[in-house]
N, C-alpha and C. Protein backbone atom coordinates (compact mmCIF):
# COMPACT_ATOMS: atom_id res chain seq x y z
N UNK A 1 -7.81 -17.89 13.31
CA UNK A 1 -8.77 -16.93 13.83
C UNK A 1 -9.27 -16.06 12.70
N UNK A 2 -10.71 -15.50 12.57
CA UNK A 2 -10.94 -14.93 11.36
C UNK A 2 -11.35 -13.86 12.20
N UNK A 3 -10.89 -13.35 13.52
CA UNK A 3 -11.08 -11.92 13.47
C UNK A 3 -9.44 -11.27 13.35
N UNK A 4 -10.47 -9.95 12.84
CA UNK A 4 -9.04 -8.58 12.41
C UNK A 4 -9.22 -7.71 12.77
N UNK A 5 -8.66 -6.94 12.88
CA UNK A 5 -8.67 -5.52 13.23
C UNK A 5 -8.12 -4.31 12.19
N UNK A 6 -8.49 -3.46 11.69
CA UNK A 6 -8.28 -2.41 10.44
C UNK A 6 -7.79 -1.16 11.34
N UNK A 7 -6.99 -1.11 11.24
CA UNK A 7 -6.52 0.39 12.32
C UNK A 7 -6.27 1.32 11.41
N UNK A 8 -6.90 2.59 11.46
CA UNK A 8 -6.68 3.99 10.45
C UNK A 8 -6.70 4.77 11.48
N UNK A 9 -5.88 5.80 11.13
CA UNK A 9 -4.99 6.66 11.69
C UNK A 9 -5.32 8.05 10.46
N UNK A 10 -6.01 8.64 11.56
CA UNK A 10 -6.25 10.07 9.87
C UNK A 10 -6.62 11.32 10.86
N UNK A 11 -6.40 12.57 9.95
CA UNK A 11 -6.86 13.97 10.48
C UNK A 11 -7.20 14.60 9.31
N UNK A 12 -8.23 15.51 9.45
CA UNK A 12 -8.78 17.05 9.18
C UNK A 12 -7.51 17.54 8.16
N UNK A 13 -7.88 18.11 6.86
CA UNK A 13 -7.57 19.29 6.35
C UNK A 13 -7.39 20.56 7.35
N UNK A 14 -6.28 21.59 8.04
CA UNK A 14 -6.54 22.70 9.06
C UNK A 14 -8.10 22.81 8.57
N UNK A 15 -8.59 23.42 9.28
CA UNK A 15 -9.99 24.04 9.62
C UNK A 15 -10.81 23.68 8.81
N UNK A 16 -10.91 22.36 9.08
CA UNK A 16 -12.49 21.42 7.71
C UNK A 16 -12.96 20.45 8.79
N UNK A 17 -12.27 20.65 10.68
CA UNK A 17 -12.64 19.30 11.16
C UNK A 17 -14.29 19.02 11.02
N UNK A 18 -15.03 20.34 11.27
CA UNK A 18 -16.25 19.67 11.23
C UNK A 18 -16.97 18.84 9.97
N UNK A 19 -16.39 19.69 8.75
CA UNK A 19 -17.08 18.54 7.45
C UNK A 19 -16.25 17.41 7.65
N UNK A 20 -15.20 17.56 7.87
CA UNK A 20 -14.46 15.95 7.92
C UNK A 20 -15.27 15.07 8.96
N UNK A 21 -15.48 15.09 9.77
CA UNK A 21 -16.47 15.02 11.19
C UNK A 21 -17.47 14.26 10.57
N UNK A 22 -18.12 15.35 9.56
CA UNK A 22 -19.36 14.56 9.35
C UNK A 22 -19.26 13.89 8.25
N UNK A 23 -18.67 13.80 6.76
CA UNK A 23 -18.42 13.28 6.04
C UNK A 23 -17.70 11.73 6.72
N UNK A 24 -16.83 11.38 7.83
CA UNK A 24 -16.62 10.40 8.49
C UNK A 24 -17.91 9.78 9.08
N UNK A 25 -18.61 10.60 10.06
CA UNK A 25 -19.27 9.59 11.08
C UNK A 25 -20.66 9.37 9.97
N UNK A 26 -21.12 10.48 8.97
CA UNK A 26 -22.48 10.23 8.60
C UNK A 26 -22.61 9.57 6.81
N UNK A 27 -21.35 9.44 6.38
CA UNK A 27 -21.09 8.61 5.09
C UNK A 27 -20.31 7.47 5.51
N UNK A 28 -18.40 8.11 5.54
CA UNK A 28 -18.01 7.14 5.36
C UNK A 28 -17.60 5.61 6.25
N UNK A 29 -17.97 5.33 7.47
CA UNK A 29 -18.41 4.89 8.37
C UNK A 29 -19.11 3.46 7.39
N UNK A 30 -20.46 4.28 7.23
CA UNK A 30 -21.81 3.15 6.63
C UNK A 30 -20.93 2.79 5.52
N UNK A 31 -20.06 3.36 4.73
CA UNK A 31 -19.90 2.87 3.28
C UNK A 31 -18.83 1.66 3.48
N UNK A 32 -18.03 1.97 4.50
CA UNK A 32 -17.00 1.01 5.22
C UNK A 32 -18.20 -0.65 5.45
N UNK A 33 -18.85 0.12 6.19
CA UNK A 33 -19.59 -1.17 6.57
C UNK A 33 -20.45 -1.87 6.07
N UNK A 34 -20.55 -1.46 4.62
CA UNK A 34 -21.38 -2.34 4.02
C UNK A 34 -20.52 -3.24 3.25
N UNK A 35 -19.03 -3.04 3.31
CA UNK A 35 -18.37 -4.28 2.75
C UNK A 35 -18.83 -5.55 3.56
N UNK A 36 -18.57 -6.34 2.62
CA UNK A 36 -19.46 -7.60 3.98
C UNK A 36 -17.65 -7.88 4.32
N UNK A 37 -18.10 -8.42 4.93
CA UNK A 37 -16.64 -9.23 6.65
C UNK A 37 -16.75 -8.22 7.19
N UNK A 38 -16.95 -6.93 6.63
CA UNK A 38 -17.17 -5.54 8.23
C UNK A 38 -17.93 -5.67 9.14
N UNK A 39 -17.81 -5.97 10.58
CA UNK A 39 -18.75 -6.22 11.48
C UNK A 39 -19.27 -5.09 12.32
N UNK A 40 -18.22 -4.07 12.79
CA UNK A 40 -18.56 -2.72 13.64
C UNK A 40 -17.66 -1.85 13.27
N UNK A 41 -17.36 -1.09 13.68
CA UNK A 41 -16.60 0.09 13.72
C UNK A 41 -16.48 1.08 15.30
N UNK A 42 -15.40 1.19 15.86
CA UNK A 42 -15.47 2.68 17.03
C UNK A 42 -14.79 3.56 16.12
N UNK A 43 -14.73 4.73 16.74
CA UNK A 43 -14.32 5.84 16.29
C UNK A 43 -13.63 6.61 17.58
N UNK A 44 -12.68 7.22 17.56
CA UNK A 44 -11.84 8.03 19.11
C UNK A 44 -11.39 9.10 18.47
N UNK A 45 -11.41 10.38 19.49
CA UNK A 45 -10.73 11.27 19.16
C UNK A 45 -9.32 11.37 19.77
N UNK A 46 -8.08 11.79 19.54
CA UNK A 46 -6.98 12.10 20.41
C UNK A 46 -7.42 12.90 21.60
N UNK A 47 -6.82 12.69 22.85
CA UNK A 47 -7.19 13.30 23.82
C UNK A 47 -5.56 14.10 24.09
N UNK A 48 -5.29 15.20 24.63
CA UNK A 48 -4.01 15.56 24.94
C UNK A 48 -2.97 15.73 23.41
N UNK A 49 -1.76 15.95 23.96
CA UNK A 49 -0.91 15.81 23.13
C UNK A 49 -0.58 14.44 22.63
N UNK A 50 -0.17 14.36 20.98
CA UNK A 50 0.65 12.80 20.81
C UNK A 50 1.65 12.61 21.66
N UNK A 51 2.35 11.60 21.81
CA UNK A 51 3.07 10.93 22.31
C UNK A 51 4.35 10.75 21.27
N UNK A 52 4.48 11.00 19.96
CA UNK A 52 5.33 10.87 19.16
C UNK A 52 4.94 11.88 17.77
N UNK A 53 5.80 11.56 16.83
CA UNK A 53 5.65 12.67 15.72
C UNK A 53 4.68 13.13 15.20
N UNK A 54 3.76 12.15 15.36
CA UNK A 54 2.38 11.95 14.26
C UNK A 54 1.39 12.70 14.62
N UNK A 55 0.95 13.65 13.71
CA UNK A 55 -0.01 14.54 14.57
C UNK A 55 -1.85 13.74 14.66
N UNK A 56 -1.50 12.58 14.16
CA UNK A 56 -3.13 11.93 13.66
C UNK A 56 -3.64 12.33 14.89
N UNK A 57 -5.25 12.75 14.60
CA UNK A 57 -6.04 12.94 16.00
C UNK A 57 -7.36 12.34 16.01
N UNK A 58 -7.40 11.21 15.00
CA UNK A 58 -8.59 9.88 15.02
C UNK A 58 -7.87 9.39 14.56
N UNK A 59 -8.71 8.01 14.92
CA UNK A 59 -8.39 6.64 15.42
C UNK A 59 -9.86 6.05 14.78
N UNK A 60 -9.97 5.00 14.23
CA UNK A 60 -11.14 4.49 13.44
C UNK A 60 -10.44 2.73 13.82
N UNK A 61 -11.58 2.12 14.23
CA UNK A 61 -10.89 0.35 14.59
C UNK A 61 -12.14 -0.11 14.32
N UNK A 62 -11.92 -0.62 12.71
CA UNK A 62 -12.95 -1.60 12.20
C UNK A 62 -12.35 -3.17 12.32
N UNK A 63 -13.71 -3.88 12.91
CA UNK A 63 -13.72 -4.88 13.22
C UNK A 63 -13.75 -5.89 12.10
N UNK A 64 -13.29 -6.71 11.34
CA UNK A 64 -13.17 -8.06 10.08
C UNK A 64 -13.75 -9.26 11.05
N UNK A 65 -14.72 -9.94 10.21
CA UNK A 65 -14.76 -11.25 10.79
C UNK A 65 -14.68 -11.82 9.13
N UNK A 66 -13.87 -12.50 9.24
CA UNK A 66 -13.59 -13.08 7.88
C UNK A 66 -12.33 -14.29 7.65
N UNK A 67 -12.76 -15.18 6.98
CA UNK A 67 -11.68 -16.27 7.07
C UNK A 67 -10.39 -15.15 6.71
N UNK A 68 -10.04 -14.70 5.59
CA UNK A 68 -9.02 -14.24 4.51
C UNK A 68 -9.35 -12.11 4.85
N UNK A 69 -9.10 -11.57 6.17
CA UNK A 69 -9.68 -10.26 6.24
C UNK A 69 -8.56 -9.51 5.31
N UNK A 70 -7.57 -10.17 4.89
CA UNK A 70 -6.82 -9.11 4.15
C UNK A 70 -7.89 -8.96 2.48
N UNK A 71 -8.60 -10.18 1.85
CA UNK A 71 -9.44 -9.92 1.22
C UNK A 71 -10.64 -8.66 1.26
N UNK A 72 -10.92 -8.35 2.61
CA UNK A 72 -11.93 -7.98 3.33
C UNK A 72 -11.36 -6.55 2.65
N UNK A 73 -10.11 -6.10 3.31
CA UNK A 73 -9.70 -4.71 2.89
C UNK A 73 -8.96 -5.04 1.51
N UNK A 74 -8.94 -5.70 0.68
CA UNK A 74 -8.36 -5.09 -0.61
C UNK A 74 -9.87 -4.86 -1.50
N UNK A 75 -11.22 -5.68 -0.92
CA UNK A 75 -11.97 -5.27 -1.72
C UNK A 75 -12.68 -3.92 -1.20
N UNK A 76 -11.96 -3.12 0.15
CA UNK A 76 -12.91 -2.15 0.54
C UNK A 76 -11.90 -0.99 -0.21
N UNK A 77 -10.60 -0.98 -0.53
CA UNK A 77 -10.12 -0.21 -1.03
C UNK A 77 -10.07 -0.35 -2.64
N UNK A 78 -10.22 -1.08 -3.02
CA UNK A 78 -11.26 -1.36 -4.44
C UNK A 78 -12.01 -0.19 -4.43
N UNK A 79 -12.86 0.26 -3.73
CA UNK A 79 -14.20 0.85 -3.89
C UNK A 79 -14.06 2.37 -2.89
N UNK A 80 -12.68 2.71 -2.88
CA UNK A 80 -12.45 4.06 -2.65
C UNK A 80 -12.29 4.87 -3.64
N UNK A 81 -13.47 6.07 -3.63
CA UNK A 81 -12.99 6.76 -4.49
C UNK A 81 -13.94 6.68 -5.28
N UNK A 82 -14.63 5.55 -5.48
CA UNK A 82 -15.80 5.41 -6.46
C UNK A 82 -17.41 5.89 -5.98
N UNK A 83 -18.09 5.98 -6.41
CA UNK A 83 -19.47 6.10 -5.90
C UNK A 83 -20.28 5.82 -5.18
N UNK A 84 -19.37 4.12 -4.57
CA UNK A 84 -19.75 3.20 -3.48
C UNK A 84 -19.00 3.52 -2.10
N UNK A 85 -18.02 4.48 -2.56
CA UNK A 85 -17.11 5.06 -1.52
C UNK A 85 -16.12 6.63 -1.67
N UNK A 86 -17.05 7.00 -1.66
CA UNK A 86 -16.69 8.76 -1.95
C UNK A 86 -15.58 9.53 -0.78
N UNK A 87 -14.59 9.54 -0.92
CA UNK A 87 -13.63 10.26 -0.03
C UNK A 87 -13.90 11.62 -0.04
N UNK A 88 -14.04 12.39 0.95
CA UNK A 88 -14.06 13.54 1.28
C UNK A 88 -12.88 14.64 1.09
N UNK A 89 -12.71 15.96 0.11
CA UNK A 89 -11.05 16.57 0.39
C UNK A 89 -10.93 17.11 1.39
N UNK A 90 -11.61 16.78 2.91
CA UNK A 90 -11.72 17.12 3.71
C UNK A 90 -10.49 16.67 4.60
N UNK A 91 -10.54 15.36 4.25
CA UNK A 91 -9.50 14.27 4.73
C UNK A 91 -8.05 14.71 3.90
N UNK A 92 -7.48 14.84 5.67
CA UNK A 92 -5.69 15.52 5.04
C UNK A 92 -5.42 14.00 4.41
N UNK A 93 -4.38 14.50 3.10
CA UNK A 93 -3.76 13.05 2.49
C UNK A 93 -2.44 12.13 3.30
N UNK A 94 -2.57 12.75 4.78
CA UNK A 94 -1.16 11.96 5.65
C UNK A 94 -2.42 10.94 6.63
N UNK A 95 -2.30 9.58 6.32
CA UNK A 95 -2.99 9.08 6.99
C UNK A 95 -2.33 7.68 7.06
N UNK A 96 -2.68 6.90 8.38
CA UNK A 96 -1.65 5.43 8.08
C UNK A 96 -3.27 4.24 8.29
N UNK A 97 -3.10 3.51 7.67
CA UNK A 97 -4.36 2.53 7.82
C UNK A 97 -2.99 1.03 7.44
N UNK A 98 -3.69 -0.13 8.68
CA UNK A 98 -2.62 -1.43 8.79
C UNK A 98 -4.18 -2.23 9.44
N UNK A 99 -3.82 -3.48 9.10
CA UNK A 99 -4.73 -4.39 9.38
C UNK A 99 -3.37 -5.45 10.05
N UNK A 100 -4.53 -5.72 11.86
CA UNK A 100 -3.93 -6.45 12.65
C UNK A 100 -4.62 -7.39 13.22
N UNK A 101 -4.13 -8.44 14.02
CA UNK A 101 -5.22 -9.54 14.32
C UNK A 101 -4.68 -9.51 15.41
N UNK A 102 -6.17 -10.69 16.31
CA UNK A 102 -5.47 -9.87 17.94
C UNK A 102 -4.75 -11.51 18.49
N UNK A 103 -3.76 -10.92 19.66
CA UNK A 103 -3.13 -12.09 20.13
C UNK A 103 -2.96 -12.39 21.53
N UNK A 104 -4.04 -11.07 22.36
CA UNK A 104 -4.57 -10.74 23.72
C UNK A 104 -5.70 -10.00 23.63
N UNK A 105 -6.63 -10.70 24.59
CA UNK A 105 -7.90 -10.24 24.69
C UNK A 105 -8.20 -9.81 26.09
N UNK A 106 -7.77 -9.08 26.97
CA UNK A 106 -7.98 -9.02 28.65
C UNK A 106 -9.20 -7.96 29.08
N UNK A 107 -10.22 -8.38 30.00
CA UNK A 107 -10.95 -7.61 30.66
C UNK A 107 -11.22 -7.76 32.32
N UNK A 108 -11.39 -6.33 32.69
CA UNK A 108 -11.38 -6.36 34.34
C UNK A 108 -12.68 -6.51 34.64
């Protein structure tokens, strides 16, 4: 199967959510997606309290269509940081990002 799934897990510097906000939805978003195998992207906010330790309160699930998607993300993290992909110090440095592939697909 050459689809994947990129799961990142990230929050806000205290009181920067709105530049983080927009530095996410109005840069780094597009810069994500111009790696090619990137097909879409959602974006979620936490609703309620976590459920466990982690205070992350977005959720980012970029979509890979790609034979090899672990290629997909070593060349998108290649290009963090650089000019083609400008990180914000907006973004707290506790963040978890894992690439998964799916093995159930169910709809009602």
């Amino acid at each position: 199967m050459d689809r994947a799934i990129l799961v990142v897990l990230s929050k806000p510097v205290e009181g920067r959510e709105a530049e983080y906000n927009s530095w996410y939805n109005d840069q780094h978003l597009h810069d994500v997606l111009a790696v090619s195998g990137f097909v879409s992207v959602e974006r979620l906010k936490r609703r309620g309290a976590p459920v466990s330790a982690h205070e992350w309160t977005y959720c980012a699930l970029y979509e890979i269509d790609h034979p090899r998607p672990e290629e997909v993300v070593a060349d998108m993290m290649s290009r963090i940081g650089t000019d083609t992909m400008p990180i914000s110090d907006a973004l707290d440095e506790d963040f978890m990002c894992a690439l998964y592939e799916p093995i159930v697909h169910l709809q009602k």
